[in-house]
Protein backbone atom coordinates (compact mmCIF):
# COMPACT_ATOMS: atom_id res chain seq x y z
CA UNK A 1 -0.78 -4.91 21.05
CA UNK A 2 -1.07 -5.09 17.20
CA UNK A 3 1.85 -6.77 15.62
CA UNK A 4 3.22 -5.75 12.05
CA UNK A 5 1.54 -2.40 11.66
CA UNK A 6 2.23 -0.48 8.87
CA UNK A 7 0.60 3.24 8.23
CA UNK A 8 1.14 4.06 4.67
CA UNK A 9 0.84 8.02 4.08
CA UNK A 10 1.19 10.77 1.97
CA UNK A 11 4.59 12.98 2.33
CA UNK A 12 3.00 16.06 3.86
CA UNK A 13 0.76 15.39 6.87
CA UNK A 14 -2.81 15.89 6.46
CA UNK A 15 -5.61 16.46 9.52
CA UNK A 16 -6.30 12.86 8.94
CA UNK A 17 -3.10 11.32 8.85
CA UNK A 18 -2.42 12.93 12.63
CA UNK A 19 -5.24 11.80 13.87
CA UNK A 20 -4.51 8.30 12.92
CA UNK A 21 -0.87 8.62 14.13
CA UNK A 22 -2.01 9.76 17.28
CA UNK A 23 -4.69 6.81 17.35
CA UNK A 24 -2.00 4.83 17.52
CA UNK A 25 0.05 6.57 19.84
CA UNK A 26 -2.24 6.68 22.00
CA UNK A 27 -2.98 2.75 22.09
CA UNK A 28 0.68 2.52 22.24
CA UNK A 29 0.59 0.78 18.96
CA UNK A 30 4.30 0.74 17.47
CA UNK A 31 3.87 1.20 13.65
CA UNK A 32 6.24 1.64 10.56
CA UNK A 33 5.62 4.81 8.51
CA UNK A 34 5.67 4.54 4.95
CA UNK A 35 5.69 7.61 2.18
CA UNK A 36 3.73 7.36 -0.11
CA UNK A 37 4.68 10.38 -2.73
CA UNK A 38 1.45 11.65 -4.57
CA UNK A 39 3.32 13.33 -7.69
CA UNK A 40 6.82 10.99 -7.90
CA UNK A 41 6.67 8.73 -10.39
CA UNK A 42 3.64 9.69 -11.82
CA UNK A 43 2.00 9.00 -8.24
CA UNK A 44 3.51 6.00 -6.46
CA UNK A 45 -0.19 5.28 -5.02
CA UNK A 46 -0.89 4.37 -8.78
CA UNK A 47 1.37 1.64 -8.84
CA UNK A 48 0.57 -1.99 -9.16
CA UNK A 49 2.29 -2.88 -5.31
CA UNK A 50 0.34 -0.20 -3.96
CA UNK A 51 -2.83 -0.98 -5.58
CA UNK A 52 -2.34 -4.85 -4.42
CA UNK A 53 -2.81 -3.49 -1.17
CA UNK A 54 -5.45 -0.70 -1.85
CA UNK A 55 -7.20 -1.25 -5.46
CA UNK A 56 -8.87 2.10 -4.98
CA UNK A 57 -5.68 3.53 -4.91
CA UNK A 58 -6.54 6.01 -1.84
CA UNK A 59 -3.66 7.34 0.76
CA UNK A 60 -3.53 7.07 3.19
CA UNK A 61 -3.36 2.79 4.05
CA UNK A 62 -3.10 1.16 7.68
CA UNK A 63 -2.15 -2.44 7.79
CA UNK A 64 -3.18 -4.09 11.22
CA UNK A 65 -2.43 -7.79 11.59
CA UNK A 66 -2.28 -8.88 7.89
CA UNK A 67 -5.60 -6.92 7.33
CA UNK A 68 -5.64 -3.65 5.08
CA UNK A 69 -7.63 -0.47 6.09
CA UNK A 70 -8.46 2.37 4.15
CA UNK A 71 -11.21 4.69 5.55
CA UNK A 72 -10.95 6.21 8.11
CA UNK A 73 -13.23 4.94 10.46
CA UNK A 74 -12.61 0.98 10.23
CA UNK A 75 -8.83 2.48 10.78
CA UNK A 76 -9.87 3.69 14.26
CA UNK A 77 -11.85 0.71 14.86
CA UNK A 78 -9.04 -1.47 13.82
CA UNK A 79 -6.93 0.10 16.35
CA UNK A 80 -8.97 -0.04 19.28
């Protein structure tokens, strides 16, 4: 069991983004969902607290166990 995970996603669900949820699901991985808005603010992934955590500034993010994942393939891996 993975403890803190965070999944950090865009607003309207993408292919990717429910695969990824159901990653976890499936692992029975309990996760907090953050929205990340694309347009608000001139693009919230733009912003200096989200590019701490992803300089590339892609969405979405998944945060396993203090370590920050951003393709989509080390995501699965992290979760398995």
């Amino acid at each position: 069991m993975h403890a803190g995970c965070v999944l950090r996603g865009a607003a309207r669900l993408a292919a990717w983004d429910v695969a990824r949820r159901t990653a976890l699901a499936w692992k029975s991985v309990s996760y907090k969902s953050v929205c990340i808005h694309l347009v608000k603010d001139g693009g919230q992934q733009l912003k200096d607290d989200y590019k701490a955590r992803n300089p590339m500034c892609e969405v979405p993010t998944i945060e396993i166990d203090g370590s920050t994942l951003t393709q989509s393939v080390s995501a699965g891996r992290g979760v398995a």
